[in-house]
N, C-alpha and C. Protein backbone atom coordinates (compact mmCIF):
# COMPACT_ATOMS: atom_id res chain seq x y z
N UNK A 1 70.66 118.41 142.30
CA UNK A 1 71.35 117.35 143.01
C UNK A 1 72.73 117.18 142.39
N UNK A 2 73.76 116.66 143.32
CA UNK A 2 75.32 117.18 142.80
C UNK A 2 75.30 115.46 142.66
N UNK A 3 76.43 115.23 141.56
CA UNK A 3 76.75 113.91 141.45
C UNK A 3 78.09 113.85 142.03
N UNK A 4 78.40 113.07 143.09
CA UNK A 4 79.87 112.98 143.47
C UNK A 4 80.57 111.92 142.83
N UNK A 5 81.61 112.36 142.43
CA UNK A 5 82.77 111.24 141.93
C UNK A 5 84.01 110.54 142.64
N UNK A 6 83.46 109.35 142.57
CA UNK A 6 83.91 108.54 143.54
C UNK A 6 85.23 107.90 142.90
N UNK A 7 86.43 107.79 143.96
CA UNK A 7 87.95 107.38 143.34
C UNK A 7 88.17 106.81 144.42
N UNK A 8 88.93 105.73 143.75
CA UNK A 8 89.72 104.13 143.96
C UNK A 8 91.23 104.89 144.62
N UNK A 9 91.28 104.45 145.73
CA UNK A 9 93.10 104.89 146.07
C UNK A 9 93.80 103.93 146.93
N UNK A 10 94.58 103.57 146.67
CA UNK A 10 95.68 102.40 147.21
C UNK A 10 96.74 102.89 147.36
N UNK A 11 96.93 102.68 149.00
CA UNK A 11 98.08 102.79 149.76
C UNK A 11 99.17 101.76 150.22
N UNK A 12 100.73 101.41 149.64
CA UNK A 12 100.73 100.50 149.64
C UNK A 12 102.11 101.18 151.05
N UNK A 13 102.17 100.10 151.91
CA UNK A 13 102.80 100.40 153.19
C UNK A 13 104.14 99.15 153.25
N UNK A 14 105.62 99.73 153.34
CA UNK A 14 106.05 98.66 153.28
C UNK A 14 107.24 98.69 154.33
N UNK A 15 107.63 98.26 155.15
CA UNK A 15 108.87 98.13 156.49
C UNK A 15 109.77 97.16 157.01
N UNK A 16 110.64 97.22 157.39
CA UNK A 16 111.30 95.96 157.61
C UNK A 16 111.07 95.11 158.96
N UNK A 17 110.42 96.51 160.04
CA UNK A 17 109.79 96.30 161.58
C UNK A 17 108.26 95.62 161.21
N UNK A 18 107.68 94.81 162.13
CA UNK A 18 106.68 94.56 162.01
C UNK A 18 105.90 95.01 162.64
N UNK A 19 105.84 95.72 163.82
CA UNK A 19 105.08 95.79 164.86
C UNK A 19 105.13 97.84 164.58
N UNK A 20 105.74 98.53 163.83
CA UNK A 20 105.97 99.93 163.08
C UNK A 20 105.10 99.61 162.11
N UNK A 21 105.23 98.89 161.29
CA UNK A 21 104.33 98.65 160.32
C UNK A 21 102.90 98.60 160.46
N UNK A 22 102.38 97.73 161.59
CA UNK A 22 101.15 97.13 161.68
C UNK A 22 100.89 98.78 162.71
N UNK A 23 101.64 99.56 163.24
CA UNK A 23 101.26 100.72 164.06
C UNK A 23 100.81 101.88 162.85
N UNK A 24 101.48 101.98 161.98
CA UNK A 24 101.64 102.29 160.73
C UNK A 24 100.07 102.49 159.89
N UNK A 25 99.87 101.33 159.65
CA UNK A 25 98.88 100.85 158.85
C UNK A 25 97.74 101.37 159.99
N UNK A 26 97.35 100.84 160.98
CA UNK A 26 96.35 101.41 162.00
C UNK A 26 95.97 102.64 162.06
N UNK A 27 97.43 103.43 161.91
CA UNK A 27 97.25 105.47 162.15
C UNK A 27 96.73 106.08 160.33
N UNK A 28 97.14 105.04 159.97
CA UNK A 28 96.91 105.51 158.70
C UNK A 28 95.63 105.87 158.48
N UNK A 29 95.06 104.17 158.52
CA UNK A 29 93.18 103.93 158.47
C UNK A 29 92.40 104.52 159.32
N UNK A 30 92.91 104.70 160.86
CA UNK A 30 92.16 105.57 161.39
C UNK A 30 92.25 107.11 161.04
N UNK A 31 93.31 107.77 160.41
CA UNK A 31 92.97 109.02 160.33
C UNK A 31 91.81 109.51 159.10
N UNK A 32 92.05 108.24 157.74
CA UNK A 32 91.29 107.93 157.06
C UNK A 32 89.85 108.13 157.51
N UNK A 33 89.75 106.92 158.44
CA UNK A 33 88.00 106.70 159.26
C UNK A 33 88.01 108.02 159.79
N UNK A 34 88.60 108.61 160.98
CA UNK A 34 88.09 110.02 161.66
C UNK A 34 87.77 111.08 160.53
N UNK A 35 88.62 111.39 159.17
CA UNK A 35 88.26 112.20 158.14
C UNK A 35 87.35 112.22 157.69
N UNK A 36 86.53 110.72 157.40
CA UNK A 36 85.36 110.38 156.53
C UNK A 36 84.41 110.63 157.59
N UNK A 37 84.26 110.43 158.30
CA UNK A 37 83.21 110.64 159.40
C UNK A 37 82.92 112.16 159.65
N UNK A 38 83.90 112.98 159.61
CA UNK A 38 83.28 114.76 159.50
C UNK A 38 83.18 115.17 157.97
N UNK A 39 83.43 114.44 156.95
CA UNK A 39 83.69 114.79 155.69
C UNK A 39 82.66 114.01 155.07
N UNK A 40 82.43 112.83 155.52
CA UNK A 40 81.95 112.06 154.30
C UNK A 40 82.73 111.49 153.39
N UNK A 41 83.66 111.48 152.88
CA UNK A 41 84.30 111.14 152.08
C UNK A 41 85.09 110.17 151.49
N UNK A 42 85.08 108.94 152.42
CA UNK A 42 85.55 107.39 152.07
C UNK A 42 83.77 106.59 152.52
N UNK A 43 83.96 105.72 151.43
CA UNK A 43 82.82 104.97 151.20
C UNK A 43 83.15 103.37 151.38
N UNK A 44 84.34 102.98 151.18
CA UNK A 44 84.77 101.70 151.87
C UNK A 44 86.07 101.38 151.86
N UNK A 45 86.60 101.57 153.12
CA UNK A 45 87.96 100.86 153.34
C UNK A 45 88.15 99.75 153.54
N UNK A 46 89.44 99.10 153.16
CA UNK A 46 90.06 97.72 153.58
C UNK A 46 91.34 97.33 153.60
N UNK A 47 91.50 96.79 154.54
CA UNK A 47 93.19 96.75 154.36
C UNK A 47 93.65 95.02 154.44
N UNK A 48 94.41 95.28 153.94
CA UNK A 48 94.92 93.33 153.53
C UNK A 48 96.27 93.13 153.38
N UNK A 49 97.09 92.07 153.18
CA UNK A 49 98.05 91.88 153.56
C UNK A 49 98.76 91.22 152.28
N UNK A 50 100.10 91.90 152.45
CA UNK A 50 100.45 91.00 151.09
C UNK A 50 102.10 90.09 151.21
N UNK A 51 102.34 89.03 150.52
CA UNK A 51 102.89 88.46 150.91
C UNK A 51 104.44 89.37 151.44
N UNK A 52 105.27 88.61 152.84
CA UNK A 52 106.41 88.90 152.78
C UNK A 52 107.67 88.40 151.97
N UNK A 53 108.27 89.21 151.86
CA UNK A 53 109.63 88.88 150.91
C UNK A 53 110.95 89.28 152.03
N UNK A 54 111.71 87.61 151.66
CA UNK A 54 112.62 87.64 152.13
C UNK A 54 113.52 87.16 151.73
N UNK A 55 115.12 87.69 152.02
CA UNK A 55 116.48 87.63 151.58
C UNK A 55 117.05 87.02 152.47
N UNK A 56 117.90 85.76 151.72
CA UNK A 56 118.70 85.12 152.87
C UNK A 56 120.40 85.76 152.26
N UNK A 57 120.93 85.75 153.12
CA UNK A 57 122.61 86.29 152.49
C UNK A 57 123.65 85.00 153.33
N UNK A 58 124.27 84.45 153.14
CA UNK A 58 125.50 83.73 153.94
C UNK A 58 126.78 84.43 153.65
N UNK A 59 127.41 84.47 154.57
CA UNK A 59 128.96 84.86 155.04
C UNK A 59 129.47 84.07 155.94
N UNK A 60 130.63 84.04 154.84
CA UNK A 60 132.21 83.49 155.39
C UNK A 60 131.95 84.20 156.86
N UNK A 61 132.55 83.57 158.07
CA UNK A 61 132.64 83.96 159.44
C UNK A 61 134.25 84.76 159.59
N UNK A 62 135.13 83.47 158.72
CA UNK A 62 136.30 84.40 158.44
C UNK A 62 136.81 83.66 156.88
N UNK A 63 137.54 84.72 156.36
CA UNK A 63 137.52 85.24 155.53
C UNK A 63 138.70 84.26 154.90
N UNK A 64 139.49 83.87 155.98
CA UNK A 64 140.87 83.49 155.71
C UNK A 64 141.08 81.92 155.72
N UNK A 65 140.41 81.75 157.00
CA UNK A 65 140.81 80.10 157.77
C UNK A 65 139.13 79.29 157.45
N UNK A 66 139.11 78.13 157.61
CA UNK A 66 137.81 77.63 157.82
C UNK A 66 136.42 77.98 156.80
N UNK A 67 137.04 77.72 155.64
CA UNK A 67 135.58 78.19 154.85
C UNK A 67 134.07 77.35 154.71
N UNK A 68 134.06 76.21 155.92
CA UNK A 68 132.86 75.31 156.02
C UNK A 68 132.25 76.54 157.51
N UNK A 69 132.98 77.43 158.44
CA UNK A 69 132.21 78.00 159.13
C UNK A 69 131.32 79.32 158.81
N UNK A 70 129.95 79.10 158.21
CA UNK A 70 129.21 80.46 157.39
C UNK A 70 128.41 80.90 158.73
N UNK A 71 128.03 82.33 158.66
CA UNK A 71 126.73 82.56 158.95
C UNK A 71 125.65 82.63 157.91
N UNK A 72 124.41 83.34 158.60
CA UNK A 72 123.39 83.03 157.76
C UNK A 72 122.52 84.18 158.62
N UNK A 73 122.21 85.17 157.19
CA UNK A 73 121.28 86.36 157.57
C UNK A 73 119.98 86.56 156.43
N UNK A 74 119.00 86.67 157.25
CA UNK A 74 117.63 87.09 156.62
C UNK A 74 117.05 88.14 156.56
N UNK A 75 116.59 88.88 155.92
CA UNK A 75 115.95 90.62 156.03
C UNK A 75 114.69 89.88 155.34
N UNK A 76 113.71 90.48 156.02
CA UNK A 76 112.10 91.24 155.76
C UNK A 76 111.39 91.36 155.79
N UNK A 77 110.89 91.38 154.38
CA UNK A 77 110.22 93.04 154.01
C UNK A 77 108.83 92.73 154.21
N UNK A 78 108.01 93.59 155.38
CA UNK A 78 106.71 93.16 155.56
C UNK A 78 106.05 94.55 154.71
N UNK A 79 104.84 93.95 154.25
CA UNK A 79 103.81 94.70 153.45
C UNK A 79 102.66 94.80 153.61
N UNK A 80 101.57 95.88 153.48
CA UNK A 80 100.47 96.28 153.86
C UNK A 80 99.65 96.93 152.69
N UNK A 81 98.33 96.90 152.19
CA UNK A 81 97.80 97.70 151.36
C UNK A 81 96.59 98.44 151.90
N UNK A 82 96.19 99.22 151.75
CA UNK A 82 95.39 99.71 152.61
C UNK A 82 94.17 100.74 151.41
N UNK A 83 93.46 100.37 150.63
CA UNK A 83 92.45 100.61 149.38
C UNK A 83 91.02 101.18 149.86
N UNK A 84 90.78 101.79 149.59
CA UNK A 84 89.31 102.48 149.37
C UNK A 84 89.23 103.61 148.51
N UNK A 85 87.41 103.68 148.81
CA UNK A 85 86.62 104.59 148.17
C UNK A 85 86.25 106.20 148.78
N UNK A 86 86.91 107.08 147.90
CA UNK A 86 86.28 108.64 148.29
C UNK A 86 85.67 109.08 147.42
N UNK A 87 85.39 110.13 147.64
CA UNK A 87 84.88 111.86 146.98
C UNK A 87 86.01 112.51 146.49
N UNK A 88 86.34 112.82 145.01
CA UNK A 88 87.69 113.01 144.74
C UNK A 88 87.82 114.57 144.97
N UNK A 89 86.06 115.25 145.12
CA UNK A 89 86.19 116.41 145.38
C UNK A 89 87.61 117.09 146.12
N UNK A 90 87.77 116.17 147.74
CA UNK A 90 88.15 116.28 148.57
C UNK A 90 89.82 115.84 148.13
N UNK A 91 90.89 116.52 148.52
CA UNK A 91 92.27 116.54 147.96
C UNK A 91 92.73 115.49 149.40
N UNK A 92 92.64 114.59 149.74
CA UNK A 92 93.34 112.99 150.11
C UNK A 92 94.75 113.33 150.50
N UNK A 93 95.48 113.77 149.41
CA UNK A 93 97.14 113.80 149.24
C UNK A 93 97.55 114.66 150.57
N UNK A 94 96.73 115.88 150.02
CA UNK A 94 97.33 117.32 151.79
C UNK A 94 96.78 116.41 153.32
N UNK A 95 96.00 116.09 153.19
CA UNK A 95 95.78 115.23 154.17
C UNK A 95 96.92 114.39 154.56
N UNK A 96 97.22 113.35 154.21
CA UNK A 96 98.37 112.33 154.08
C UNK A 96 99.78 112.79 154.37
N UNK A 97 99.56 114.40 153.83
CA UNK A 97 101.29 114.96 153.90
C UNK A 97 101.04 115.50 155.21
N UNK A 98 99.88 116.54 155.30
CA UNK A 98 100.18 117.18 156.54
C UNK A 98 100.27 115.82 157.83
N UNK A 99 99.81 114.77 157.52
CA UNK A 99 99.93 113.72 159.18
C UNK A 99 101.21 113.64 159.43
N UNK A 100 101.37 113.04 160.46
CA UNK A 100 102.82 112.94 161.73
C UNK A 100 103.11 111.21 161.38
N UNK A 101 102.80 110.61 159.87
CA UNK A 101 103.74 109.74 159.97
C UNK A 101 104.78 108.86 160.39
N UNK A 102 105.48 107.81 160.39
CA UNK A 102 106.15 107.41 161.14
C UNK A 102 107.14 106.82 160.35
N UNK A 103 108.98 107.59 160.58
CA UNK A 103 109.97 107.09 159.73
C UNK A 103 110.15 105.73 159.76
N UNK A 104 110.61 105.31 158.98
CA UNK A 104 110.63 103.53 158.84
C UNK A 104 110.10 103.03 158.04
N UNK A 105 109.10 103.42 157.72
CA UNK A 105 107.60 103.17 156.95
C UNK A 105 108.26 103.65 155.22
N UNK A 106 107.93 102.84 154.65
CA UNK A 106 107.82 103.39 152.85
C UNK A 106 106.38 103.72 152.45
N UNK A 107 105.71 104.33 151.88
CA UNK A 107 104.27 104.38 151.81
C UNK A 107 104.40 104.49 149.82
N UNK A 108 103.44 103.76 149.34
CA UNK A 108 103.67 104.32 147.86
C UNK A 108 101.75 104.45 147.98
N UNK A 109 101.82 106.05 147.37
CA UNK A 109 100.27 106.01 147.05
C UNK A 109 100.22 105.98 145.29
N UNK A 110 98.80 105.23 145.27
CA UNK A 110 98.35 104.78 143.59
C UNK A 110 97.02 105.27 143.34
N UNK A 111 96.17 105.77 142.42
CA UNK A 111 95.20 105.56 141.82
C UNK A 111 95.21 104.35 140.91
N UNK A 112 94.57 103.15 141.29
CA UNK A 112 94.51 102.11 140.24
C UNK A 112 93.52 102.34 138.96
């Protein structure tokens, strides 16, 4: 009887779009789920949410005349983690590279 060794991997997903992101995170976990299901090889996924971070910036409107007229700009950054359990037998990473991804997206992968 073979003992399989089971590894912790965290995907952390991060974008400035929300609705790329949350498309993002979905293609991710499902290619995950369709893999484990002919493989075996994830034992429990979950994905959760982590707080957003955001930047406010103000600018002068002009530069010259009127310095009580500012704008006011916000960026961000939405975040996603996406953690489970495999078979480390199985190489995860070629998987992940060979998919059709989606630019926009930052992805940082971790073994915790």
């Amino acid at each position: 009887m073979t003992e399989e060794k089971i590894t912790r991997l965290r995907i952390q997903v991060e974008s400035y779009d929300y609705e790329l992101l949350m498309a993002s995170t979905n293609k991710v976990a499902d290619l995950i789920s369709t893999t484990s299901s002919k493989n075996c090889i994830v034992k429990k996924l979950t994905t959760f949410t982590l707080p957003t971070s955001k930047r406010s910036y103000c600018v002068l409107r002009s530069p010259h005349v009127d310095k009580d007229s500012r704008e006011h700009f916000e960026i961000r950054l939405y975040k996603r983690v996406i953690d489970f359990h495999y078979n480390s037998d199985i190489n995860i990473f070629d998987l992940l590279a060979e998919s059709n991804l989606s630019a926009g997206v930052l992805y940082h992968v971790a073994i915790p």
